[in-house]
C-alpha atoms as a PDB file:
ATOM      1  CA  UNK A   1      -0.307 -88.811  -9.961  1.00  0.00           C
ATOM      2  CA  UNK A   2      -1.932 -92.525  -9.802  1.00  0.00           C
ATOM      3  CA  UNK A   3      -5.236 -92.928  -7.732  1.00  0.00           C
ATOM      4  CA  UNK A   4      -3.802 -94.447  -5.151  1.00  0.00           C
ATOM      5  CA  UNK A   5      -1.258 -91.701  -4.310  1.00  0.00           C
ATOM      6  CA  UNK A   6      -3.878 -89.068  -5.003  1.00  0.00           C
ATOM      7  CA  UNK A   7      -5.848 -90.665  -2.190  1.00  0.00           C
ATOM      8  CA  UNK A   8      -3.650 -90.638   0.190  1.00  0.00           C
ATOM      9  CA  UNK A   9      -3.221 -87.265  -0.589  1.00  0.00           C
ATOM     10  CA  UNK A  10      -6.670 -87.074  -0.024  1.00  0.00           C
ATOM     11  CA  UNK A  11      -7.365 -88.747   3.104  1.00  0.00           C
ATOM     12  CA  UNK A  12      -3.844 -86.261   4.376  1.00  0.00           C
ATOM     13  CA  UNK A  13      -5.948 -82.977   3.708  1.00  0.00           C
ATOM     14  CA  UNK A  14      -8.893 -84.408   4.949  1.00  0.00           C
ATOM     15  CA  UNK A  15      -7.434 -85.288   8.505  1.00  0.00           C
ATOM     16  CA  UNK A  16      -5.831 -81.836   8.436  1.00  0.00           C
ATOM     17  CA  UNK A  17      -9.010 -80.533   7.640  1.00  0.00           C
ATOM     18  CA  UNK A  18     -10.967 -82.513  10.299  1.00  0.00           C
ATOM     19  CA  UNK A  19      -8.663 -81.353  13.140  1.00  0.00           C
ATOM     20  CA  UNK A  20      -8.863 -77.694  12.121  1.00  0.00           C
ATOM     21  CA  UNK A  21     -11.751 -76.200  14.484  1.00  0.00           C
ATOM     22  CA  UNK A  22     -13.244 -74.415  10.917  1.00  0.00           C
ATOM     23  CA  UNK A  23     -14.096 -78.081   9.846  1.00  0.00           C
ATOM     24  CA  UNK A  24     -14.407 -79.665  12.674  1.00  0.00           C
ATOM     25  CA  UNK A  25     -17.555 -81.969  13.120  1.00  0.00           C
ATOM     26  CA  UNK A  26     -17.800 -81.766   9.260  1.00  0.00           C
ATOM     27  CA  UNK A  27     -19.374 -84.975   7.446  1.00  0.00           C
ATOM     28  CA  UNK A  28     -17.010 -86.412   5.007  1.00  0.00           C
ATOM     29  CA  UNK A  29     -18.297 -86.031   1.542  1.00  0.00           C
ATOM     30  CA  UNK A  30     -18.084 -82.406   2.981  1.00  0.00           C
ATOM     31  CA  UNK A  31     -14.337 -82.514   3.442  1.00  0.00           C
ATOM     32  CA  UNK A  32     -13.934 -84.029   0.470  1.00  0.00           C
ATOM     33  CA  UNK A  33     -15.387 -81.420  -1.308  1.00  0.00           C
ATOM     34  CA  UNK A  34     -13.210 -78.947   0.371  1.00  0.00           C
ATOM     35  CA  UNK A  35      -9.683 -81.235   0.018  1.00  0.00           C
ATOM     36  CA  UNK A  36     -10.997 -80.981  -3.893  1.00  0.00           C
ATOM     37  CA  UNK A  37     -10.294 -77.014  -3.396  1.00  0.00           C
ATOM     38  CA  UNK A  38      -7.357 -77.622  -1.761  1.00  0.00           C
ATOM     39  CA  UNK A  39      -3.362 -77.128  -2.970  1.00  0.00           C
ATOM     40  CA  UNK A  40      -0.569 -78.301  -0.880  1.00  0.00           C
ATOM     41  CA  UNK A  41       2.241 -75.742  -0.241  1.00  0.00           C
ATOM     42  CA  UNK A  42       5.543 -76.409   1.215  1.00  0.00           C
ATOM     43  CA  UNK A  43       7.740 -73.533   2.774  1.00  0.00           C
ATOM     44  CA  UNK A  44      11.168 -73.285   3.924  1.00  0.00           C
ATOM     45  CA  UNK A  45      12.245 -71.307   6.889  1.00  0.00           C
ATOM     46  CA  UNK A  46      12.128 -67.562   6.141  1.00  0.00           C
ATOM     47  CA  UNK A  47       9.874 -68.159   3.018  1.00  0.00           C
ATOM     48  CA  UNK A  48       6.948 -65.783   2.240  1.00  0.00           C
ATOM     49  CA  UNK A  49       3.083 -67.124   1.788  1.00  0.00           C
ATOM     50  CA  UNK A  50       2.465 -63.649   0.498  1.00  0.00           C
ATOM     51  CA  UNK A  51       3.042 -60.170   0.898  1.00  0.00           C
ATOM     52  CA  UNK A  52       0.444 -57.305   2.196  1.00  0.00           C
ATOM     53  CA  UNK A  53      -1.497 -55.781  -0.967  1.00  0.00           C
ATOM     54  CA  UNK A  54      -1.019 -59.453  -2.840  1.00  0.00           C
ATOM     55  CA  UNK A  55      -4.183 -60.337  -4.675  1.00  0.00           C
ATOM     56  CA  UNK A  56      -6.417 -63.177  -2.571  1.00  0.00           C
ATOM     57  CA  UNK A  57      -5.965 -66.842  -3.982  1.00  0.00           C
ATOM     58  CA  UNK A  58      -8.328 -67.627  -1.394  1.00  0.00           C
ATOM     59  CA  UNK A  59      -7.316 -68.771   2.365  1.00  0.00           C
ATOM     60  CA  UNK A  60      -5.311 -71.273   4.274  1.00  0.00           C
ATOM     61  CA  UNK A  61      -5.051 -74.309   7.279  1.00  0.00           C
ATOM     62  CA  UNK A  62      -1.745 -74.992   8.628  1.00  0.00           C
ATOM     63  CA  UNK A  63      -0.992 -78.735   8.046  1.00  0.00           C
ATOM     64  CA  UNK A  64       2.390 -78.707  10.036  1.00  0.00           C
ATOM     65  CA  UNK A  65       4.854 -76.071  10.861  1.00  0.00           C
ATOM     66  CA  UNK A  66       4.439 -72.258  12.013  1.00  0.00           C
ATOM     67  CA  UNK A  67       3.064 -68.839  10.011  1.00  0.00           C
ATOM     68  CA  UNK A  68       3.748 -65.612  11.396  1.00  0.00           C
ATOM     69  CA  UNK A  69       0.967 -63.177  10.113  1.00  0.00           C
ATOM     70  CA  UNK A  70       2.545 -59.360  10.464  1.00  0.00           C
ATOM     71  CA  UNK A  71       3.031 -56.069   9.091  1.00  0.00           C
ATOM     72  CA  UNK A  72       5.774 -53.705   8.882  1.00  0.00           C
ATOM     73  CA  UNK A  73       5.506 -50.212  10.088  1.00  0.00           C
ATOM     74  CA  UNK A  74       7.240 -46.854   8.403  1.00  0.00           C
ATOM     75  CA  UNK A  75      10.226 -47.704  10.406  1.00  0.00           C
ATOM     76  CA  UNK A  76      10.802 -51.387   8.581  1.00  0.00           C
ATOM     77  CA  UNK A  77       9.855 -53.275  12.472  1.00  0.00           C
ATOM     78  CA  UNK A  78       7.652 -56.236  12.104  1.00  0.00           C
ATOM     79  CA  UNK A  79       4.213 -56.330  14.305  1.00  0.00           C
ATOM     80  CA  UNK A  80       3.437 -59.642  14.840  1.00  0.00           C
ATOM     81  CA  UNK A  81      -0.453 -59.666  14.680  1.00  0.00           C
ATOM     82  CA  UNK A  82      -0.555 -63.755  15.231  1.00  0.00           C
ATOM     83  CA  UNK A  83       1.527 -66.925  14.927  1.00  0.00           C
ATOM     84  CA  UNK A  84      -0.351 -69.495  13.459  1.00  0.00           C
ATOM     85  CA  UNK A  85       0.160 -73.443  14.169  1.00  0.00           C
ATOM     86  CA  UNK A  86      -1.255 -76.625  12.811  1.00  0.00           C
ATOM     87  CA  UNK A  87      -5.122 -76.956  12.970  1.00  0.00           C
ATOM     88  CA  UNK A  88      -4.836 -73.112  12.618  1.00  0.00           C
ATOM     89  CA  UNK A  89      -7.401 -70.935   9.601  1.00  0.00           C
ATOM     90  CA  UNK A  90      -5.899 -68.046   8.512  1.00  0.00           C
ATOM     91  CA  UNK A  91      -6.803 -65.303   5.844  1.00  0.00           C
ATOM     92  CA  UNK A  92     -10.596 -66.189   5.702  1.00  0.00           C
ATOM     93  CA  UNK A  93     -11.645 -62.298   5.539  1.00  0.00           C
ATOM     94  CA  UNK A  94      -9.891 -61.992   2.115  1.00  0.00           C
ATOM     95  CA  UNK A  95     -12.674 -64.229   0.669  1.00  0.00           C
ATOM     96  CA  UNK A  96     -14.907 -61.349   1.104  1.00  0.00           C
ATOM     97  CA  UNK A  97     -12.341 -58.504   0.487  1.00  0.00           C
ATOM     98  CA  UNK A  98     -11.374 -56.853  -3.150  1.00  0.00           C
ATOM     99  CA  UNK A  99      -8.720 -55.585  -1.861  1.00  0.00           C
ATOM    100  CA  UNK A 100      -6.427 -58.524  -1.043  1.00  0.00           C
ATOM    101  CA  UNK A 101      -4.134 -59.411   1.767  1.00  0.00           C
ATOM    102  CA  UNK A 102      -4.140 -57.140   4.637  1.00  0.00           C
ATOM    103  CA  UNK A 103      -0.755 -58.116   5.789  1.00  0.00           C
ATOM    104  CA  UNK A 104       2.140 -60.453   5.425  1.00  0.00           C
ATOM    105  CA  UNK A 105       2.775 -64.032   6.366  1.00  0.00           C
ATOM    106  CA  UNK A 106       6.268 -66.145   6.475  1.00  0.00           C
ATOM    107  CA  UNK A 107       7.264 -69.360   7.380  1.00  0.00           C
ATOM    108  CA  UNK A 108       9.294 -69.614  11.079  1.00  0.00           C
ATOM    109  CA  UNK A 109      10.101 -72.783  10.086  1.00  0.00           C
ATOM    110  CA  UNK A 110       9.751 -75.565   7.454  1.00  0.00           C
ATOM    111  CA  UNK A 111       6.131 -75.626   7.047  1.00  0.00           C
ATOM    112  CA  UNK A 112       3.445 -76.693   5.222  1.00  0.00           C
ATOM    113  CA  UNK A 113       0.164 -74.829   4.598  1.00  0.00           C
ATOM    114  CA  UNK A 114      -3.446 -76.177   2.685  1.00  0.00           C
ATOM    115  CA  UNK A 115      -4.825 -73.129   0.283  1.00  0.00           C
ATOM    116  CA  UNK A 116      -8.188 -73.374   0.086  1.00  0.00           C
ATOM    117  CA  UNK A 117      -8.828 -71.988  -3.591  1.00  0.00           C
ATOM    118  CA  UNK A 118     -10.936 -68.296  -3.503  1.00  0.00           C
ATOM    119  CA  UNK A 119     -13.481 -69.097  -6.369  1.00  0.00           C
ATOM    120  CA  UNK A 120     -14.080 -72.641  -5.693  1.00  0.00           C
ATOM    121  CA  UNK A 121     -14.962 -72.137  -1.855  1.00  0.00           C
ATOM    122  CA  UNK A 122     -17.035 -69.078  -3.013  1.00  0.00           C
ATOM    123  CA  UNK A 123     -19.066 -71.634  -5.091  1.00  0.00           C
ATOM    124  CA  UNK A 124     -19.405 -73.661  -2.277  1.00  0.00           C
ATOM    125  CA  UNK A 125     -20.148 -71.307   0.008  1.00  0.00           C
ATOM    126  CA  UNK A 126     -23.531 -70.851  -1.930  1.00  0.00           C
ATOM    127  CA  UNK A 127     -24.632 -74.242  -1.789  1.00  0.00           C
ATOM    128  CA  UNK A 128     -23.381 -74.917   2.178  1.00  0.00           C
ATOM    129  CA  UNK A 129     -25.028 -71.606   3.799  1.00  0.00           C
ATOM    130  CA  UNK A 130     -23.477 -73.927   7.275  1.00  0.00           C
ATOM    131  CA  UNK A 131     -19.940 -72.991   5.943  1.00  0.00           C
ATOM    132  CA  UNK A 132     -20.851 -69.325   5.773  1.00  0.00           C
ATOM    133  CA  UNK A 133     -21.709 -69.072   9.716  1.00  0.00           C
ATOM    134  CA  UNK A 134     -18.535 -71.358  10.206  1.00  0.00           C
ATOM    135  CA  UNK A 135     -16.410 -68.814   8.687  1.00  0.00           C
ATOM    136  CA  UNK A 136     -18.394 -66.047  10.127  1.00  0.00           C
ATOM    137  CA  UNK A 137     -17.165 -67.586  13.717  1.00  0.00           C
ATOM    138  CA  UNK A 138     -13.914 -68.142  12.598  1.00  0.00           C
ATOM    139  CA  UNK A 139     -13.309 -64.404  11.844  1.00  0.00           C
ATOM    140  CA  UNK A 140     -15.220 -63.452  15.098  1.00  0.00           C
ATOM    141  CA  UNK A 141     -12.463 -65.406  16.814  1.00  0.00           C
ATOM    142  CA  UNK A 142      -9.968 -63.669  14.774  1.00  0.00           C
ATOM    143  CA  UNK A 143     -10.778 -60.312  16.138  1.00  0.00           C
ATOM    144  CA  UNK A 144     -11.694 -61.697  19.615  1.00  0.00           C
ATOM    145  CA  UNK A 145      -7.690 -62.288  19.432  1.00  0.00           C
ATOM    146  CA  UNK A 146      -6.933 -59.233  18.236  1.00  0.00           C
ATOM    147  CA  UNK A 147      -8.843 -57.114  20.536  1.00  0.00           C
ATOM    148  CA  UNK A 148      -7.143 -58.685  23.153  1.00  0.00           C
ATOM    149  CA  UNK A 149      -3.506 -57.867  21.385  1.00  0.00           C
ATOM    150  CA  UNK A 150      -4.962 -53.776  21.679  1.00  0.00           C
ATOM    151  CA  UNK A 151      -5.547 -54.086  24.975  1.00  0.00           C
ATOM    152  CA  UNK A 152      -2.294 -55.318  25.767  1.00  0.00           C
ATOM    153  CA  UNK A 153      -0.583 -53.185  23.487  1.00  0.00           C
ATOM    154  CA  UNK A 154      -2.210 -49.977  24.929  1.00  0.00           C
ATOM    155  CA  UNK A 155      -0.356 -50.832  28.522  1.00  0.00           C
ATOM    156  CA  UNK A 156       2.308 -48.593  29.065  1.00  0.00           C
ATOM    157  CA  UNK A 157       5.648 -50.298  29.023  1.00  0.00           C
ATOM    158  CA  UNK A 158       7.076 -53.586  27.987  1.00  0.00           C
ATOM    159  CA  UNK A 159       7.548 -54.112  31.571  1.00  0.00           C
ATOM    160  CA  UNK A 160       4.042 -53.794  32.498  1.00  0.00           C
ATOM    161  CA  UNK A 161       2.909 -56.040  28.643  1.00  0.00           C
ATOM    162  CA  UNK A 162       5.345 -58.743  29.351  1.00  0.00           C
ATOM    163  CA  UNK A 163       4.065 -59.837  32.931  1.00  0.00           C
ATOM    164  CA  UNK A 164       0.382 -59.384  31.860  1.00  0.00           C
ATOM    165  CA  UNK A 165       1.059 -61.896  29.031  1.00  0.00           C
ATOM    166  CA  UNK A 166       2.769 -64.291  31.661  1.00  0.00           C
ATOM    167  CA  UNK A 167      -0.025 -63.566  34.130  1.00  0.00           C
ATOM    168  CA  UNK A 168      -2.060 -64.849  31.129  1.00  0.00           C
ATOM    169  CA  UNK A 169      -0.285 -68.043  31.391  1.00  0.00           C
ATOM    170  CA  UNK A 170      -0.474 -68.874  34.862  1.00  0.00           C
ATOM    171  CA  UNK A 171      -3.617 -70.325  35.831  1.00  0.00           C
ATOM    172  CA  UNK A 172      -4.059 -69.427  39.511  1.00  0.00           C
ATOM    173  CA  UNK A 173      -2.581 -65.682  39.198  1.00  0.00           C
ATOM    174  CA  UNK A 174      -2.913 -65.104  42.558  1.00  0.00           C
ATOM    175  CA  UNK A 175      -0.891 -68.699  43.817  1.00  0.00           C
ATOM    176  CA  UNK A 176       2.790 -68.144  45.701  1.00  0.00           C
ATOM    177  CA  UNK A 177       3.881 -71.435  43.693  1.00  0.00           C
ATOM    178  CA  UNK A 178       6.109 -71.546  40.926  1.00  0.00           C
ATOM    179  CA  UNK A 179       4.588 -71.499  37.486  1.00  0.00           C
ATOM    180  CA  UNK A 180       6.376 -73.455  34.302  1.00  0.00           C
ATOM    181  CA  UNK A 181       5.752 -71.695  31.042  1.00  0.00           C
ATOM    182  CA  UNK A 182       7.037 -73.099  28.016  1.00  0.00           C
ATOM    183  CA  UNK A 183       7.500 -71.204  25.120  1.00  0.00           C
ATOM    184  CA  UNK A 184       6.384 -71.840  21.895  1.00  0.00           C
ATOM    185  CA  UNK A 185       7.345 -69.269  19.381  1.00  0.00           C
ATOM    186  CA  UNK A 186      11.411 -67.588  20.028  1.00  0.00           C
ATOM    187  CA  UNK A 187      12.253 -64.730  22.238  1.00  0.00           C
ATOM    188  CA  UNK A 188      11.731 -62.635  18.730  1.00  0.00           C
ATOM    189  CA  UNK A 189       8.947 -63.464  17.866  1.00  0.00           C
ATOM    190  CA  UNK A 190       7.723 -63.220  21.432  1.00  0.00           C
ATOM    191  CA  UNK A 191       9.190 -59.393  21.025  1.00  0.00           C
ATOM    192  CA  UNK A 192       6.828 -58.640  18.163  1.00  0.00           C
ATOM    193  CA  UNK A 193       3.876 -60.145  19.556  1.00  0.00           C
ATOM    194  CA  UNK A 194       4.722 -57.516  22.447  1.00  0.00           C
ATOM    195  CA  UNK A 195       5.461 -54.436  20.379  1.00  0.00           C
ATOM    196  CA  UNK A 196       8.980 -54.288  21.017  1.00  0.00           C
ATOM    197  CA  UNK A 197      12.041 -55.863  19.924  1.00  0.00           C
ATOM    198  CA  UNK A 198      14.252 -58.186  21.056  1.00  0.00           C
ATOM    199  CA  UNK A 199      17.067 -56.359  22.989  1.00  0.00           C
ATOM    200  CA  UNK A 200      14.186 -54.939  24.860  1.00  0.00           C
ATOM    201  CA  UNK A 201      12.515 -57.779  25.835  1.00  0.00           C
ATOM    202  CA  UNK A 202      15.672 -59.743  26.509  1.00  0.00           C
ATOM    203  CA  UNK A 203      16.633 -56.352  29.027  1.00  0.00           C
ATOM    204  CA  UNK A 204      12.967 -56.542  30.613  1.00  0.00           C
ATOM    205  CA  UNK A 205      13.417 -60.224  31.249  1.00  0.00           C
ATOM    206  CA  UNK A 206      16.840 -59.614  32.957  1.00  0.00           C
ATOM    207  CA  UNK A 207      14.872 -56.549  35.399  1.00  0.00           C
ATOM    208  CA  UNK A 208      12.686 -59.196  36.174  1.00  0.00           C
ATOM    209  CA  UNK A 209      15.234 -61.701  37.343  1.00  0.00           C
ATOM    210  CA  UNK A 210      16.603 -58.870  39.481  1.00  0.00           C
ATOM    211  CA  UNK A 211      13.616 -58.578  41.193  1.00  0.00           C
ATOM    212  CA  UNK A 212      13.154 -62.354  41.645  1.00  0.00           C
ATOM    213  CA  UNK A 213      10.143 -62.825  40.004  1.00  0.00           C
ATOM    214  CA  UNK A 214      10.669 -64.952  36.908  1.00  0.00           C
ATOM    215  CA  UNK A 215      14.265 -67.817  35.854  1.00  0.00           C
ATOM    216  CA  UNK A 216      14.741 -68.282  32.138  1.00  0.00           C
ATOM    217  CA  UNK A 217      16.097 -71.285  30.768  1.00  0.00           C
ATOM    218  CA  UNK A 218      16.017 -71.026  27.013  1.00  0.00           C
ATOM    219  CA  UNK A 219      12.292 -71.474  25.763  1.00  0.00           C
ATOM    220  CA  UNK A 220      11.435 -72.513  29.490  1.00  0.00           C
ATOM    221  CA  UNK A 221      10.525 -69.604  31.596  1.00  0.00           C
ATOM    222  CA  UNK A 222       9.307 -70.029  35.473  1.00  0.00           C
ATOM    223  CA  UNK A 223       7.193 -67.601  37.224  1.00  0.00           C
ATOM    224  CA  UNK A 224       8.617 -67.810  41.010  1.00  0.00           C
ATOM    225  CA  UNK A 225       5.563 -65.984  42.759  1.00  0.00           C
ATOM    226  CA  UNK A 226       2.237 -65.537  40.428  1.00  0.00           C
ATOM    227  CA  UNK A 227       0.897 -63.086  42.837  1.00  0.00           C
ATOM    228  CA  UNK A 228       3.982 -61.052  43.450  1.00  0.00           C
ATOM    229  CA  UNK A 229       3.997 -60.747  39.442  1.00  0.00           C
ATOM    230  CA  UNK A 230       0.237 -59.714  39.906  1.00  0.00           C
ATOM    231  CA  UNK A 231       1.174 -57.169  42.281  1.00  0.00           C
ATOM    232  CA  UNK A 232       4.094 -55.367  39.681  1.00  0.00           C
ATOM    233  CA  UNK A 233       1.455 -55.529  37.200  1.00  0.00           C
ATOM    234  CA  UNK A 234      -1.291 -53.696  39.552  1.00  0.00           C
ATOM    235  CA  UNK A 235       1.528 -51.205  40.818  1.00  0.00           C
ATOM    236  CA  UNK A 236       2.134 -50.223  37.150  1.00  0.00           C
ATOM    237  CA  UNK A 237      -1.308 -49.718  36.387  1.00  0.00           C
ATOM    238  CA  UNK A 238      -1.440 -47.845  39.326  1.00  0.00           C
ATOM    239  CA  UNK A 239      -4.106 -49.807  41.102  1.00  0.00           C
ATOM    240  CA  UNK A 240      -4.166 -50.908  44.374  1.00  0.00           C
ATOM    241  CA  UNK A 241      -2.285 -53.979  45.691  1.00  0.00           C
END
């Protein structure tokens, strides 16, 4: 590779770098030492990053594209435990971990990821004590996210999961207007996030339309009445209304 096409490359990871929220606010000579730990991977749809149990070649930042991080249960259906976009950190435990990925991650679509080699950013780590808290907040947001996931997951039906999630989308949840959602990830993957699968999700949908309370138009989904959607959601809890 000549120098001037390996700084390009360069000055490409760095940006990535500088718009993850990891690195962000990071002086340069900083992110260059990182983009100097750095390998560029390209995936094609459907292509594994790695499977659960793989050893740990250290941890990764979305550069463009979509990773869905998940695991497969005893009766081969994927949990979706988080879809990852670009400007996203992923993996950062398994720095600290001997026992090596905790689950498995795939492209949804062509995609491009940074790995952010294990020994070198250990190395690092020692001189730049700053990078240690940074990943220590990273991780806490991690399981901020997935705390949330249990909580919806422990709701009783996919009825009663799906409109929290929308309910999570609409920012005055107790406005009569009409409420735009666009999604960003396909009805599928939207299923495993949920804990069901798609059929299910696609029949839930359709018992909402009965009822009035949500149109879907492809990835676009409108939520007529915000507060009636509150009030299913309250009635299947089985708190007042």
């Amino acid at each position: 590779m000549s120098a001037a096409l390996a700084e390009l490359r360069t000055t490409a990871v760095i940006n990535t770098l500088r718009e993850c929220q990891l690195f962000r606010g990071l002086p340069v000579a900083d992110l260059r030492a990182i983009a100097a730990l750095t390998d560029t991977l390209p995936l094609v749809k459907g292509e594994y990053l790695f499977h659960e149990g793989d050893p740990s070649a250290g941890f990764y930042v979305v550069q463009s594209g979509t990773i869905s991080v998940h695991r497969v249960n005893a009766l081969q259906q994927e949990q979706v435990i988080r879809i990852f976009r670009a400007g996203d950190s992923f993996a950062e435990a398994t720095l600290a971990s001997p026992k090596g990925c905790h689950a498995n991650a795939r492209a949804l679509e062509s995609t491009q990821v940074l790995l952010i080699r294990k020994d070198g950013m250990l190395d690092l780590l020692t001189r730049q004590p700053e990078l240690v808290l940074r990943l220590l907040g990273s991780m806490g947001n991690h399981l901020r996210v997935l705390i949330g996931q249990l909580e919806d997951l422990a709701l009783k039906d996919v009825e009663t999961r799906l409109a929290n999630w929308l309910l999570k989308r609409c920012l005055s949840p107790a406005d009569d207007q009409p409420v735009r959602i666009v999604l960003t990830m396909t009805k599928r993957m939207l299923a495993g996030e949920l804990g069901t699968i798609s059929e299910t999700l696609s029949r839930t949908f359709a018992k909402l339309r009965e009822q009035q309370l949500v149109v879907v138009k492809g990835r676009n989904i409108t939520v007529l009445s915000p507060v009636r959607l509150r009030r299913l959601l309250q009635r299947n809890l089985g708190e007042p209304t």
